[in-house]
Protein backbone atom coordinates (compact mmCIF):
# COMPACT_ATOMS: atom_id res chain seq x y z
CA UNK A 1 34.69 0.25 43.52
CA UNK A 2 33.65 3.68 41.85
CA UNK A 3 34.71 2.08 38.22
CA UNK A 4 32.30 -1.10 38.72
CA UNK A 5 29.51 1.15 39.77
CA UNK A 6 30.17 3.68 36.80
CA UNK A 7 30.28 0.66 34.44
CA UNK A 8 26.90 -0.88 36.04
CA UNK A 9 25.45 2.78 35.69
CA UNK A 10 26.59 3.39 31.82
CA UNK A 11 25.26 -0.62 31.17
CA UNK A 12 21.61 0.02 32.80
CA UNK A 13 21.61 3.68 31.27
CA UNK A 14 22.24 1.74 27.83
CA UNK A 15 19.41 -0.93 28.18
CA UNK A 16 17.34 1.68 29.49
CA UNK A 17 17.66 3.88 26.45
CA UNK A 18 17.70 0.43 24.15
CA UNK A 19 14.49 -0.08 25.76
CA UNK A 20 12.65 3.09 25.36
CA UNK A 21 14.07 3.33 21.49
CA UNK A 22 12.68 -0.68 20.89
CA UNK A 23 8.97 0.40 22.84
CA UNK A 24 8.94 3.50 20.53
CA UNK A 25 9.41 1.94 17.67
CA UNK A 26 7.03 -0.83 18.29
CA UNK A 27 4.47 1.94 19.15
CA UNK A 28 4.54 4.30 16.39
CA UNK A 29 5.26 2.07 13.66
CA UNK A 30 2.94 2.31 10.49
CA UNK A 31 4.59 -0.40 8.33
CA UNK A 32 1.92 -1.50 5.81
CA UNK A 33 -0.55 1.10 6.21
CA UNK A 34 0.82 3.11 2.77
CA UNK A 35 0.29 -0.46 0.83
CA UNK A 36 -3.52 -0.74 2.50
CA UNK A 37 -3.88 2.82 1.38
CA UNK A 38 -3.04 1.98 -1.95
CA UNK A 39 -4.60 -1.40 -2.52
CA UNK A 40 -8.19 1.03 -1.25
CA UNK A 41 -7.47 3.52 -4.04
CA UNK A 42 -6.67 1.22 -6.63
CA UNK A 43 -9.70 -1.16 -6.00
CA UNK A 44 -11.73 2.42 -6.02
CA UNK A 45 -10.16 2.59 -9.43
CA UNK A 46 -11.20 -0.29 -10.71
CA UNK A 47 -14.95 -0.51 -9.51
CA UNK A 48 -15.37 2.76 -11.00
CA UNK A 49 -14.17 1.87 -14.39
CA UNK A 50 -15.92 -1.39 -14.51
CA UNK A 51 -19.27 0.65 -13.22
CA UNK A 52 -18.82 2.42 -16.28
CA UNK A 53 -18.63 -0.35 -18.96
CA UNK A 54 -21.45 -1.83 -17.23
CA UNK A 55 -23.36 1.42 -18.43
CA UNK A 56 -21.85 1.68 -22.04
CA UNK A 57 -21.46 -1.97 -22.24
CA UNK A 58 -23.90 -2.21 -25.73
CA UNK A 59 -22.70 0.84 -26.83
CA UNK A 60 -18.77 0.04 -26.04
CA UNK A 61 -19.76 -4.16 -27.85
CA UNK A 62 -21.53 -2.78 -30.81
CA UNK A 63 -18.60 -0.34 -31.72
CA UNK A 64 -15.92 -2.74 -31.46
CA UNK A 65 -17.70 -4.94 -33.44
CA UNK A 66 -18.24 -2.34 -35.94
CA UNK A 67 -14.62 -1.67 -36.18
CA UNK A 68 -13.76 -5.12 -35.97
CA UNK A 69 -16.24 -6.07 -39.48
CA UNK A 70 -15.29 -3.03 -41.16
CA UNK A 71 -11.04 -4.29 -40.57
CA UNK A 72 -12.04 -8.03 -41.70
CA UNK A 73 -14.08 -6.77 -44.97
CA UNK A 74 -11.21 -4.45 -46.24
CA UNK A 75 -8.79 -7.38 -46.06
């Protein structure tokens, strides 16, 4: 009888720990946060670069097409 009650000991002792390892796991996970993180800094990025071609938007158009006449004329 003491080997069935061992074995019944060791088998709740092994869910039990099975268990706790699954709830902490659940619990403590941050899968995904990292991505979020970088999607924010990214988009942060990108607003202020387009922010500033917004400001030097004539400035920025009137070069390029500066450089873009004086390229066509010396063909």
């Amino acid at each position: 009888m003491a080997k069935v009650s061992d074995k019944m000991n060791e088998l709740m002792i092994t869910a039990y720990v099975k268990a706790c390892n699954a709830w902490d796991n659940f619990t403590e996970s941050e899968r995904g946060d990292t991505n979020f993180i970088s999607i924010l800094i990214i988009l942060g990025i990108v607003v202020a670069v387009a922010t500033v071609f917004m400001g030097f938007k004539d400035q920025i158009v009137t070069k390029v097409s500066t450089a873009i006449s004086n390229f066509i004329s010396t063909l």
